[in-house]
PDB file of N, CA and C in Angstrom:
ATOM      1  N   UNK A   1     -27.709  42.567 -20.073  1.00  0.00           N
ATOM      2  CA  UNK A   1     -26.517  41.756 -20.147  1.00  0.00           C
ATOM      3  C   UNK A   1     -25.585  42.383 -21.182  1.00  0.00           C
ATOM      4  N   UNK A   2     -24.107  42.184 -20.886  1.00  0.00           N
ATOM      5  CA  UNK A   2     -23.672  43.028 -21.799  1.00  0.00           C
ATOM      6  C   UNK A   2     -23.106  42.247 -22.712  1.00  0.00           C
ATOM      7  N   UNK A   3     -23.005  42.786 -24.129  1.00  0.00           N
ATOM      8  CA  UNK A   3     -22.350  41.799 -25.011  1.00  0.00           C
ATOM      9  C   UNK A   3     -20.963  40.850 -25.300  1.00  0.00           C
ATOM     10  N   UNK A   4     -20.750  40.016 -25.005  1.00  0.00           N
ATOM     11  CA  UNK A   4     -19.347  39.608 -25.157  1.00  0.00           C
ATOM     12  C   UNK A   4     -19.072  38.801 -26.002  1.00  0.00           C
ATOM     13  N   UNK A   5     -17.810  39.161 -26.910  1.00  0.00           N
ATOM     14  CA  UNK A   5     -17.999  38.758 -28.375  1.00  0.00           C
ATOM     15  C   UNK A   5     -16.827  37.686 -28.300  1.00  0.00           C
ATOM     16  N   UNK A   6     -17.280  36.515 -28.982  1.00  0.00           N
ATOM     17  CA  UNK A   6     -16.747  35.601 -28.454  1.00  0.00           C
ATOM     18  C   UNK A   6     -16.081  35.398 -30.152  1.00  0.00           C
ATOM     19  N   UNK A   7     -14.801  34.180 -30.329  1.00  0.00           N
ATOM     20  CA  UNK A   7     -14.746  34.030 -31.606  1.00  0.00           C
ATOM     21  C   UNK A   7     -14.172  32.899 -31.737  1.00  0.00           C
ATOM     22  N   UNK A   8     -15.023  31.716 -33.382  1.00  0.00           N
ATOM     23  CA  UNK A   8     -14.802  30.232 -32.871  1.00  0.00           C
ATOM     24  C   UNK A   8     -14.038  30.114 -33.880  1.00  0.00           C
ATOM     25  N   UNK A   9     -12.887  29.343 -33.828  1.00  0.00           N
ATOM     26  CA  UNK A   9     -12.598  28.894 -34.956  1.00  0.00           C
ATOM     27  C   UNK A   9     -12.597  27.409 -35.119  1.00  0.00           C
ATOM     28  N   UNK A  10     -12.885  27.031 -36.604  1.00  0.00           N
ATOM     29  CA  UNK A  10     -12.621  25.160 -36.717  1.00  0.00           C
ATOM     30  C   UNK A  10     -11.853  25.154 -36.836  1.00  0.00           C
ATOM     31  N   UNK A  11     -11.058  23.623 -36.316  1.00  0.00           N
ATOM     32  CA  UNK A  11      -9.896  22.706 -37.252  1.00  0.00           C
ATOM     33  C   UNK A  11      -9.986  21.625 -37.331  1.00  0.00           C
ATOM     34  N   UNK A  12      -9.649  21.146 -38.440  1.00  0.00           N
ATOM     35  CA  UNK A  12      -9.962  20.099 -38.729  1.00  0.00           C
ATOM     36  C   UNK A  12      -8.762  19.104 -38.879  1.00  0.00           C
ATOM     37  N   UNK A  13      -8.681  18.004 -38.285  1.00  0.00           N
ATOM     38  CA  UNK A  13      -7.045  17.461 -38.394  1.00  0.00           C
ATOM     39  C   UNK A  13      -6.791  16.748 -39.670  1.00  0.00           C
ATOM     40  N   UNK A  14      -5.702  16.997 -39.762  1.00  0.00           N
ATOM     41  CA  UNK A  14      -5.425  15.731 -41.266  1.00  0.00           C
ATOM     42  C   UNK A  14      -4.860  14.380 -41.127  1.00  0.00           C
ATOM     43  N   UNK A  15      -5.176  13.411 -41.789  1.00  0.00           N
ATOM     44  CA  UNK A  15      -4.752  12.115 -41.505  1.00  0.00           C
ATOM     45  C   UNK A  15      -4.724  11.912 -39.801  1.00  0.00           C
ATOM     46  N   UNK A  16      -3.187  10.967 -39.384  1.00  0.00           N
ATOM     47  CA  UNK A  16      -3.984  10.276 -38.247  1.00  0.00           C
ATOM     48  C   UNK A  16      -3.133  11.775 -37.039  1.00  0.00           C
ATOM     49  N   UNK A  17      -3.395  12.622 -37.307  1.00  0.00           N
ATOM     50  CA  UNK A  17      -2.740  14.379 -36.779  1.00  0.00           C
ATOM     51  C   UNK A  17      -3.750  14.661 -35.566  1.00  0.00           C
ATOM     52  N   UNK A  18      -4.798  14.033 -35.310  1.00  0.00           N
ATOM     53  CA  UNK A  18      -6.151  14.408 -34.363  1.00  0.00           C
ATOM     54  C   UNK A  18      -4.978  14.596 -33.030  1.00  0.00           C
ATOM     55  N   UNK A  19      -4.619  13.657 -32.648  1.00  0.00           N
ATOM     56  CA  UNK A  19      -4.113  13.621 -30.906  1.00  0.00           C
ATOM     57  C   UNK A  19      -2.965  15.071 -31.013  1.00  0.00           C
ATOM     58  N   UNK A  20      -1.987  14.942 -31.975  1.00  0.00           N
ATOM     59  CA  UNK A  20      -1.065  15.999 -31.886  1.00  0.00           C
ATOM     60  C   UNK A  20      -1.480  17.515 -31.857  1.00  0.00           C
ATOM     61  N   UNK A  21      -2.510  17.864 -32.642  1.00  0.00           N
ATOM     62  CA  UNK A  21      -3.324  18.709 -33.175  1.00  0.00           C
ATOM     63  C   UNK A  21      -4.020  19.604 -31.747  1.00  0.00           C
ATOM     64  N   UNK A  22      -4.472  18.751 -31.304  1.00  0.00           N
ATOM     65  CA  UNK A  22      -5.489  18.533 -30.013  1.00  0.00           C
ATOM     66  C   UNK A  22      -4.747  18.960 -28.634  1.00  0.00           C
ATOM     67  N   UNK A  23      -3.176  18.316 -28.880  1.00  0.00           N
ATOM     68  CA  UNK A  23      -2.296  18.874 -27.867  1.00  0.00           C
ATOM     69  C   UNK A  23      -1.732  19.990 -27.698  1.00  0.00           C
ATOM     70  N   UNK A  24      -1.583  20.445 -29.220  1.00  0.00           N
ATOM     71  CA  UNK A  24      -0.926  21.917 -29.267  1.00  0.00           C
ATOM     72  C   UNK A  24      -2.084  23.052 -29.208  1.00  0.00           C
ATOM     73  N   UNK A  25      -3.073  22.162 -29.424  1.00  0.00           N
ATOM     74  CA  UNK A  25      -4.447  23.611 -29.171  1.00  0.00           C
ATOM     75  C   UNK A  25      -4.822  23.941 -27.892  1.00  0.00           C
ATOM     76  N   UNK A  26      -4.719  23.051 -26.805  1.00  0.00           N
ATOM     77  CA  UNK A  26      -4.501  22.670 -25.637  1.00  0.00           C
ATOM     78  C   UNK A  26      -3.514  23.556 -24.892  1.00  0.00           C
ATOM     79  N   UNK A  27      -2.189  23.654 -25.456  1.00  0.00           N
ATOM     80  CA  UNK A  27      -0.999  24.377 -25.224  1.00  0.00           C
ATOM     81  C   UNK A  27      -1.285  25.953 -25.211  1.00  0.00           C
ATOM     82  N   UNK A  28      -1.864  26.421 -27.154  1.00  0.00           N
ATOM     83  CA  UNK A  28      -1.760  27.527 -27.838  1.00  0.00           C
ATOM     84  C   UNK A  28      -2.519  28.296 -27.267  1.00  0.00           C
ATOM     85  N   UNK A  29      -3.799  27.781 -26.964  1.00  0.00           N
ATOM     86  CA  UNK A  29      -5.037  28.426 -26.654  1.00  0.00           C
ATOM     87  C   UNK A  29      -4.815  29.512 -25.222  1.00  0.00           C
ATOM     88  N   UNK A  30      -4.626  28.741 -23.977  1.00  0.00           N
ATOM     89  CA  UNK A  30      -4.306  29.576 -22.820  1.00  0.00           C
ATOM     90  C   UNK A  30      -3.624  31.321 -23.148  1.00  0.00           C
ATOM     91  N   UNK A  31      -2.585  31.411 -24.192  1.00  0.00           N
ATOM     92  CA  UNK A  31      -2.062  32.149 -24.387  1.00  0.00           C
ATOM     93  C   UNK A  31      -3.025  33.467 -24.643  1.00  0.00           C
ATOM     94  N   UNK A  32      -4.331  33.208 -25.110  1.00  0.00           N
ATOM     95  CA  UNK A  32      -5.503  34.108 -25.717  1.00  0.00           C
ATOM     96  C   UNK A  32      -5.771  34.931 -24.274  1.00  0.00           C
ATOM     97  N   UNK A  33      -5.115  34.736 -22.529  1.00  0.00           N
ATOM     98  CA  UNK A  33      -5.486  35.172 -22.027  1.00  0.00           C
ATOM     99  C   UNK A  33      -4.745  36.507 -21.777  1.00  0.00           C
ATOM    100  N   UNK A  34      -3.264  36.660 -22.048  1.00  0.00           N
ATOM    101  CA  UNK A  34      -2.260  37.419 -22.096  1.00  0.00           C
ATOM    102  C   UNK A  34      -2.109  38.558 -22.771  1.00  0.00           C
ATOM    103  N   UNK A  35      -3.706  38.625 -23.637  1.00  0.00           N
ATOM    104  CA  UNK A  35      -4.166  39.436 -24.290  1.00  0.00           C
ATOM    105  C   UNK A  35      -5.191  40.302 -24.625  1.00  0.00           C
ATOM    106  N   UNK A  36      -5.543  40.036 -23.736  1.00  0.00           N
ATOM    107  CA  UNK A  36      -7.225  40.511 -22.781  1.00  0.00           C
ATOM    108  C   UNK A  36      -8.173  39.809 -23.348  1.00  0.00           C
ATOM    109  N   UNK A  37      -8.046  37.986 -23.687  1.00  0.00           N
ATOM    110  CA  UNK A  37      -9.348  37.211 -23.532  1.00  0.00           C
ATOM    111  C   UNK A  37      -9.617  36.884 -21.624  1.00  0.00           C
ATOM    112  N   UNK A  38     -11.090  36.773 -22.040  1.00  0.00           N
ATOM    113  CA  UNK A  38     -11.713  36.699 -20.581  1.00  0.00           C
ATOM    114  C   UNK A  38     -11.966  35.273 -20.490  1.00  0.00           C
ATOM    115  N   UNK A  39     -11.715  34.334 -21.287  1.00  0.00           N
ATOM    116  CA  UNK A  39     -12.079  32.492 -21.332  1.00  0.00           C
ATOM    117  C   UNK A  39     -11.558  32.223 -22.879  1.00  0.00           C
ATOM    118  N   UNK A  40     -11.201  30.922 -22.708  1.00  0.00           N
ATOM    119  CA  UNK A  40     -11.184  30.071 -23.696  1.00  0.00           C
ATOM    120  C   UNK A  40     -11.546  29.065 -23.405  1.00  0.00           C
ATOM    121  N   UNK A  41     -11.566  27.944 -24.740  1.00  0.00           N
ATOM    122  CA  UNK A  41     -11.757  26.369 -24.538  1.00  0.00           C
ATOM    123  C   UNK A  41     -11.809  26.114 -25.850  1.00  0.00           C
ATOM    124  N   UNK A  42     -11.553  24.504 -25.724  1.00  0.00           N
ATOM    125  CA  UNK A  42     -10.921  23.827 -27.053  1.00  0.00           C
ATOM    126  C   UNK A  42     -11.970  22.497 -26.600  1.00  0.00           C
ATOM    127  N   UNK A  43     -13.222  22.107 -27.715  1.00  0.00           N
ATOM    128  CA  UNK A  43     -13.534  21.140 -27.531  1.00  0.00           C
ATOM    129  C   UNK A  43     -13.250  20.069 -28.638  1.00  0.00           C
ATOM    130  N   UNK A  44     -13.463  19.076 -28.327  1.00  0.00           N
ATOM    131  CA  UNK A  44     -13.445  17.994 -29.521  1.00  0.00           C
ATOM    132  C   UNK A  44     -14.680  17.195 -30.151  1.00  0.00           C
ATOM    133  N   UNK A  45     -15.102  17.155 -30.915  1.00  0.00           N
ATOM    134  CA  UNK A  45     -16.253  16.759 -31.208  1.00  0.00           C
ATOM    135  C   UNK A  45     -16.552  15.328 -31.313  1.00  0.00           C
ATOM    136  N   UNK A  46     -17.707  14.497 -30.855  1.00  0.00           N
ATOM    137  CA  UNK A  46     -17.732  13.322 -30.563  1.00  0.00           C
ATOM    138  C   UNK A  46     -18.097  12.581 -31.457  1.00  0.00           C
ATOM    139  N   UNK A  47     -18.784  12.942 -32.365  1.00  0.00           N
ATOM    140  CA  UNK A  47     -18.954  12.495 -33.581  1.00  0.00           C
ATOM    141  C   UNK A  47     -18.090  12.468 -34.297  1.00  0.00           C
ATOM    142  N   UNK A  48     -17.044  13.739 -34.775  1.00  0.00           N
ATOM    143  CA  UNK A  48     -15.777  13.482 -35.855  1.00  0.00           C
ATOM    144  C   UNK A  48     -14.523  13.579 -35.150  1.00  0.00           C
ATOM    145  N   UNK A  49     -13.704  12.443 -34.777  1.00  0.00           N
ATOM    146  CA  UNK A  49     -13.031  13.137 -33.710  1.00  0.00           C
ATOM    147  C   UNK A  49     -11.975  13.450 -34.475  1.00  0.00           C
ATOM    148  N   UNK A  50     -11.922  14.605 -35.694  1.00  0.00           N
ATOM    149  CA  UNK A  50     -10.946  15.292 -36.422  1.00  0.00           C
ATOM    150  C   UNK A  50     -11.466  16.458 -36.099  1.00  0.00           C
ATOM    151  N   UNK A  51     -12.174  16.829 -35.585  1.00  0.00           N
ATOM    152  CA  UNK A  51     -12.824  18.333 -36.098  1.00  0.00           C
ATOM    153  C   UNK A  51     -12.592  18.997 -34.378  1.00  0.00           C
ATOM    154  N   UNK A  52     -12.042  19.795 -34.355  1.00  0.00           N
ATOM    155  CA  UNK A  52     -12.158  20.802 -33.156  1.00  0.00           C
ATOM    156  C   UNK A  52     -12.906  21.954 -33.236  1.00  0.00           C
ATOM    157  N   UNK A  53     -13.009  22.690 -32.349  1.00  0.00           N
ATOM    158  CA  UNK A  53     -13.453  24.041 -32.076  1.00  0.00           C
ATOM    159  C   UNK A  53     -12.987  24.733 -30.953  1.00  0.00           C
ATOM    160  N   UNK A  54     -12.327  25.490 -31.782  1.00  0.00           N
ATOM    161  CA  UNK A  54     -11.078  26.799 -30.179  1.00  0.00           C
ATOM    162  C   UNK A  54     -12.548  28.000 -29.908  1.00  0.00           C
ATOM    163  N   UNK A  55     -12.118  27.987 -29.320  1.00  0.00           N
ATOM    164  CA  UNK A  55     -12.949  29.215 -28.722  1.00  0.00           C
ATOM    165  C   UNK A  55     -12.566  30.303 -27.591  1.00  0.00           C
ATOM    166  N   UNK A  56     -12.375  31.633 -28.124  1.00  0.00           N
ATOM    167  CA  UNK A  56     -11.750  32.758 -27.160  1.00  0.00           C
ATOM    168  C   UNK A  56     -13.109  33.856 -27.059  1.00  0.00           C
ATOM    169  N   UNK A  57     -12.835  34.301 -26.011  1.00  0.00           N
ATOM    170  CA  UNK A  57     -13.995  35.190 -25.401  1.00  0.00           C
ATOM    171  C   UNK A  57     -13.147  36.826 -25.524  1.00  0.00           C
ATOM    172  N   UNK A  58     -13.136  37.453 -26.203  1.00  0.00           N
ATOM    173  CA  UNK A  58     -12.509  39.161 -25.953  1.00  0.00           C
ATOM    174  C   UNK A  58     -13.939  40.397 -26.068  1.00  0.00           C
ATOM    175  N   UNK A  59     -13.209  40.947 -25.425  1.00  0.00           N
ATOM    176  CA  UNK A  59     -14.543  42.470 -25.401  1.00  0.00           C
ATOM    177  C   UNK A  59     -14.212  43.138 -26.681  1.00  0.00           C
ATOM    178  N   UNK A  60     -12.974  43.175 -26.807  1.00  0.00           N
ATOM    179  CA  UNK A  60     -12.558  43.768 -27.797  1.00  0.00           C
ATOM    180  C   UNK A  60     -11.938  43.398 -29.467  1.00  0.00           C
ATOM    181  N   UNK A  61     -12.616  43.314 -30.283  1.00  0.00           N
ATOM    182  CA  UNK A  61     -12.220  42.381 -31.271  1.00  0.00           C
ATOM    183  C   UNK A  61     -10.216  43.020 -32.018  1.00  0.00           C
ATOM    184  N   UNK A  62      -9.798  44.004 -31.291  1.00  0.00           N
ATOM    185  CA  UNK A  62      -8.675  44.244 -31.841  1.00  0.00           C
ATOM    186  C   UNK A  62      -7.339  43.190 -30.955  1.00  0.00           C
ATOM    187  N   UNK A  63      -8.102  43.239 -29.519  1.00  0.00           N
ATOM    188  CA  UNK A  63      -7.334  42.284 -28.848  1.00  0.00           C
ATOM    189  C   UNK A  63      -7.182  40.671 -29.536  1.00  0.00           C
ATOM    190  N   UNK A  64      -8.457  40.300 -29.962  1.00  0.00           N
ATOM    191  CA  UNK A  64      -8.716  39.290 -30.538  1.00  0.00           C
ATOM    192  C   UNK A  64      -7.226  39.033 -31.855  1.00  0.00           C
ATOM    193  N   UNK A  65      -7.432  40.282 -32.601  1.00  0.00           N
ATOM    194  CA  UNK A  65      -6.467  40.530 -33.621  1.00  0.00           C
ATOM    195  C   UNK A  65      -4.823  40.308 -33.283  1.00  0.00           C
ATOM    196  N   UNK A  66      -4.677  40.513 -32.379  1.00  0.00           N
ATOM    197  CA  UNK A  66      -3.522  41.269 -31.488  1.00  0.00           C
ATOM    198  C   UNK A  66      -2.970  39.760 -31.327  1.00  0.00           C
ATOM    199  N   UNK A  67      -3.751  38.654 -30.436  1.00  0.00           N
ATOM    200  CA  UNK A  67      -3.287  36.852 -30.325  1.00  0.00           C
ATOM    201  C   UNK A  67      -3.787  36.294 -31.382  1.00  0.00           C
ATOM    202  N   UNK A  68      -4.565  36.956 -32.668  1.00  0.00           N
ATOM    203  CA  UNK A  68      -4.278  36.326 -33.538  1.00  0.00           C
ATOM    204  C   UNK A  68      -3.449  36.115 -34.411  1.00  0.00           C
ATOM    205  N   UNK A  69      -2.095  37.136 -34.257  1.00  0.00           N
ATOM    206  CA  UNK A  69      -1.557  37.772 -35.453  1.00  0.00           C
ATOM    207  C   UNK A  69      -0.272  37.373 -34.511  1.00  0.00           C
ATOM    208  N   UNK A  70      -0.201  37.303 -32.815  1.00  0.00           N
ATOM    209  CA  UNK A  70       0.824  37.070 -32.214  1.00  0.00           C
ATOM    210  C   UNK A  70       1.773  36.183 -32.158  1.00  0.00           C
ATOM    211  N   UNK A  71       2.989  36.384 -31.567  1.00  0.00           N
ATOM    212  CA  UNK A  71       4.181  35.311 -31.621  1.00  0.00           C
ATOM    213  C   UNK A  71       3.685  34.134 -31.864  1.00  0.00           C
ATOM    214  N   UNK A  72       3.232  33.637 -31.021  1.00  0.00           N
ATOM    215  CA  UNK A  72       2.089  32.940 -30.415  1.00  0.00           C
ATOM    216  C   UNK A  72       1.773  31.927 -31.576  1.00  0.00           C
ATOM    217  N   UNK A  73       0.616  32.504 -31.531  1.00  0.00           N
ATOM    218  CA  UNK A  73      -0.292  31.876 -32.861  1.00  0.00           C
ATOM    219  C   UNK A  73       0.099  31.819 -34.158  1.00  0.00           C
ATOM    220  N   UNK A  74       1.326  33.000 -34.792  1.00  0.00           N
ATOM    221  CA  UNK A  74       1.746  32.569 -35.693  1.00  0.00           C
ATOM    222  C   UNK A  74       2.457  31.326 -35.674  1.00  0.00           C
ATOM    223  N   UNK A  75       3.022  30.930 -34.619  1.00  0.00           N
ATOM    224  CA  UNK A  75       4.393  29.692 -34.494  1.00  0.00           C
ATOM    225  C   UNK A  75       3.497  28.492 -34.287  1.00  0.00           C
ATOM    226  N   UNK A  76       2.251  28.815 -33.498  1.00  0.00           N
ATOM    227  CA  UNK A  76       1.698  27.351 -33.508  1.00  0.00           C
ATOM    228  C   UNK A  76       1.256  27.096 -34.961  1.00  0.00           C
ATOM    229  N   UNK A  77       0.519  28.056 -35.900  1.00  0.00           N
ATOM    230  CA  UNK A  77       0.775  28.067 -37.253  1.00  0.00           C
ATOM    231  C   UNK A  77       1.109  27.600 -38.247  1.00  0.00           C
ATOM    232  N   UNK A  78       2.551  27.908 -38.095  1.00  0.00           N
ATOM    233  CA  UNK A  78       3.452  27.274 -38.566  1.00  0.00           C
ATOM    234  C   UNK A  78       3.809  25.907 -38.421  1.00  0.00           C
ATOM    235  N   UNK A  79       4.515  25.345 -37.076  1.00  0.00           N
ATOM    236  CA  UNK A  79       4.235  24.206 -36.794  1.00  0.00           C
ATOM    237  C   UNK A  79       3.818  23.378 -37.046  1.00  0.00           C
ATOM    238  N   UNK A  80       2.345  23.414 -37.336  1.00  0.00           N
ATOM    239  CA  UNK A  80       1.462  22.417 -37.361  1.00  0.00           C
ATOM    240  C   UNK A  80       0.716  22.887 -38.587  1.00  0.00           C
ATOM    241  N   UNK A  81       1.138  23.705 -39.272  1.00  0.00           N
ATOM    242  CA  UNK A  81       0.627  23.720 -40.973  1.00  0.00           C
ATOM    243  C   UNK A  81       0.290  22.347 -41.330  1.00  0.00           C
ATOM    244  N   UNK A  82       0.296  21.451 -41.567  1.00  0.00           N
ATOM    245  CA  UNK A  82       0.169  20.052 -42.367  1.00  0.00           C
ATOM    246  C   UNK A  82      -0.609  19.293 -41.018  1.00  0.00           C
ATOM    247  N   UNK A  83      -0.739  19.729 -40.235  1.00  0.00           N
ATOM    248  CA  UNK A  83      -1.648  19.070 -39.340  1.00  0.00           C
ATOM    249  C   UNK A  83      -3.427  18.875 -39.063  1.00  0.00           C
ATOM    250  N   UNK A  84      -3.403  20.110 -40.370  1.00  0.00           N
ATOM    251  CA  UNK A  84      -5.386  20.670 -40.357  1.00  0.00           C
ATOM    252  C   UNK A  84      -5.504  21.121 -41.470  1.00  0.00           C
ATOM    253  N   UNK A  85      -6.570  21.583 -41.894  1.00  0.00           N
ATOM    254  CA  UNK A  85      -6.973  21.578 -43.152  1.00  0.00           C
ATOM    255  C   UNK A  85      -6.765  23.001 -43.450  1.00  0.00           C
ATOM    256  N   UNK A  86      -6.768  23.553 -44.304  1.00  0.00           N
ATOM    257  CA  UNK A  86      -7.009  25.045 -44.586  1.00  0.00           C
ATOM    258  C   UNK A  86      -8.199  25.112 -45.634  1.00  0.00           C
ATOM    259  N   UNK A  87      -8.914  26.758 -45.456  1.00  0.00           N
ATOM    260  CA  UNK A  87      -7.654  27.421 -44.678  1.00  0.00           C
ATOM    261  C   UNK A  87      -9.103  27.739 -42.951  1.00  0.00           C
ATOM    262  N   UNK A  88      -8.099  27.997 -42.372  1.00  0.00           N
ATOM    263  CA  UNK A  88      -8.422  27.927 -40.606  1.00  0.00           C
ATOM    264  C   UNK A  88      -8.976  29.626 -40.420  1.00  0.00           C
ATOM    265  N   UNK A  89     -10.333  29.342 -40.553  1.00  0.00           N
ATOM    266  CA  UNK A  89     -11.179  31.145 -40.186  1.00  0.00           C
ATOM    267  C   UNK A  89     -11.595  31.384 -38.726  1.00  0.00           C
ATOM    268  N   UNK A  90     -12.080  32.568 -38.564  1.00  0.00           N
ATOM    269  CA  UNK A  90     -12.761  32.446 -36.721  1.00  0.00           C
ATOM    270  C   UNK A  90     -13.859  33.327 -37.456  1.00  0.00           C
ATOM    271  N   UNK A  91     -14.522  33.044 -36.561  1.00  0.00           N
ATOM    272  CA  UNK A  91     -16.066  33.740 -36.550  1.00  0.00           C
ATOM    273  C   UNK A  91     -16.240  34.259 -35.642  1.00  0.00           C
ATOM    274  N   UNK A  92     -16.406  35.864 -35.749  1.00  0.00           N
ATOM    275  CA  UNK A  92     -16.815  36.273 -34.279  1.00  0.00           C
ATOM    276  C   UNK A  92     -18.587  36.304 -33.862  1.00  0.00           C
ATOM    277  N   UNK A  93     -18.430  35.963 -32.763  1.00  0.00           N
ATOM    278  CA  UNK A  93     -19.928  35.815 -32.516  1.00  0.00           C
ATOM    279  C   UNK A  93     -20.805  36.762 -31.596  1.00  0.00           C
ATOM    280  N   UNK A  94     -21.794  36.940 -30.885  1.00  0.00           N
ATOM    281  CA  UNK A  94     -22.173  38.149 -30.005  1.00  0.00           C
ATOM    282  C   UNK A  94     -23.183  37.082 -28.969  1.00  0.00           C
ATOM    283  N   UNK A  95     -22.992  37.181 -27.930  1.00  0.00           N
ATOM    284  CA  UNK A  95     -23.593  36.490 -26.877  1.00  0.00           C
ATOM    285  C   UNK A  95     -25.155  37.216 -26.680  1.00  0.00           C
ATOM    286  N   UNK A  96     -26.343  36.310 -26.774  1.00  0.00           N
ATOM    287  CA  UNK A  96     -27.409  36.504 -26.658  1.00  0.00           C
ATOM    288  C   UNK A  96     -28.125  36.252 -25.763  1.00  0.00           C
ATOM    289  N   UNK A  97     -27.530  35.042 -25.155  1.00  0.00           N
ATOM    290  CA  UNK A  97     -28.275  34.766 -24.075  1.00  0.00           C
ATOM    291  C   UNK A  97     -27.483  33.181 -23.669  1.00  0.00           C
ATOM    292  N   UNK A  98     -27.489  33.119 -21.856  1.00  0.00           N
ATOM    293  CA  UNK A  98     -26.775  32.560 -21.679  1.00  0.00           C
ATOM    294  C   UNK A  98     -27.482  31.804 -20.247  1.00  0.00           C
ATOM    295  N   UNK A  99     -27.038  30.713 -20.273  1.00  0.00           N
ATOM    296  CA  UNK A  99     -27.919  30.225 -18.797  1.00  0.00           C
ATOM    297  C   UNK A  99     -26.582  29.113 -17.937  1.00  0.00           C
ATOM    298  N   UNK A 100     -27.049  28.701 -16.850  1.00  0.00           N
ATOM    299  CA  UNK A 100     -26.555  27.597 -16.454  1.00  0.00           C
ATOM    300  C   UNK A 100     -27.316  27.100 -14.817  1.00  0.00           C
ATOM    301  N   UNK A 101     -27.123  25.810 -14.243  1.00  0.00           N
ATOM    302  CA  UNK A 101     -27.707  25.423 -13.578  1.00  0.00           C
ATOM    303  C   UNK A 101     -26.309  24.571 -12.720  1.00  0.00           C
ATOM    304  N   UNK A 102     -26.442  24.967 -11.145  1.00  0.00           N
ATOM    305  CA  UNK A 102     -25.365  24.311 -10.375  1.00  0.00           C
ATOM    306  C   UNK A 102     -26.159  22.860 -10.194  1.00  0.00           C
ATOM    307  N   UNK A 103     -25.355  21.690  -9.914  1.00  0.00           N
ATOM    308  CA  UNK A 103     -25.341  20.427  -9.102  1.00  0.00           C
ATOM    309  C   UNK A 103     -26.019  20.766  -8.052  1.00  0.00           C
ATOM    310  N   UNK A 104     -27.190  19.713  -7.535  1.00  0.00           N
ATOM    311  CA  UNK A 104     -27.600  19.400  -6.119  1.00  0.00           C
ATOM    312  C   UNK A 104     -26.370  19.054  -5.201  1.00  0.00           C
ATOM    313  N   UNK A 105     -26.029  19.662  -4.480  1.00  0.00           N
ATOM    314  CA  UNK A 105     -25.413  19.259  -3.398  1.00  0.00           C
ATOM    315  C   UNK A 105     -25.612  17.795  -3.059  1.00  0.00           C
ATOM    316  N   UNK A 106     -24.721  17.180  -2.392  1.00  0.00           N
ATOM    317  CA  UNK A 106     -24.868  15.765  -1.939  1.00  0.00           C
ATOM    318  C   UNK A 106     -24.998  15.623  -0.249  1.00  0.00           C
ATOM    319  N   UNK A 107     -25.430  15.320   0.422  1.00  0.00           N
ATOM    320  CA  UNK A 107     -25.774  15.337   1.616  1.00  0.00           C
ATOM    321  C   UNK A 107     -24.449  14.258   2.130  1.00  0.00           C
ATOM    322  N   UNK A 108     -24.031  14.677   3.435  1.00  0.00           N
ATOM    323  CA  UNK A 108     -22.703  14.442   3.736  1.00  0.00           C
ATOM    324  C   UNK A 108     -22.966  13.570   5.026  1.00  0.00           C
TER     325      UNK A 108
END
């Protein structure tokens, strides 16, 4: 399997900032594809519902660099400075192993 280096970052919202926060990551994120990410996703956590996690998939960690540093991401950035906590890191990660299982079909 080959490695694909994925990279997460937290955020954490401030005061009552969760829904706005949540919308523009929603927005920002897609953009990670325009740059040779192969997936993203933005979940919300059910336990704190301040705390997110973006998540972009690149082969290449300079591409990674490239929408991190971009129009893009600097302006959502900006924007929403006072919306999350700082300061906002990514972690790149290395895929080890990966599974999944389809739905039973439903009989028609």
């Amino acid at each position: 399997m080959a490695a694909v280096d994925s990279f997460h970052i937290t955020w954490y919202a401030t005061g009552l900032r969760a829904e706005r926060l949540q919308s523009a990551l929603a927005d920002v994120t897609p953009t990670a594809l325009r740059y040779g990410a192969t997936q993203w996703s933005v979940h919300r956590s059910n336990d704190d519902r301040f705390k997110f996690l973006q998540i972009v998939h690149f082969t290449d960690k300079l591409d990674f660099e490239r929408w991190w540093e971009s129009s893009e991401m600097t302006e959502f950035r900006a924007i929403t400075s006072g919306w999350w906590q700082v300061p906002a890191l990514y972690v790149p990660n290395t895929l080890v192993g990966q599974g999944s299982i389809a739905p039973a079909a439903t009989a028609g």
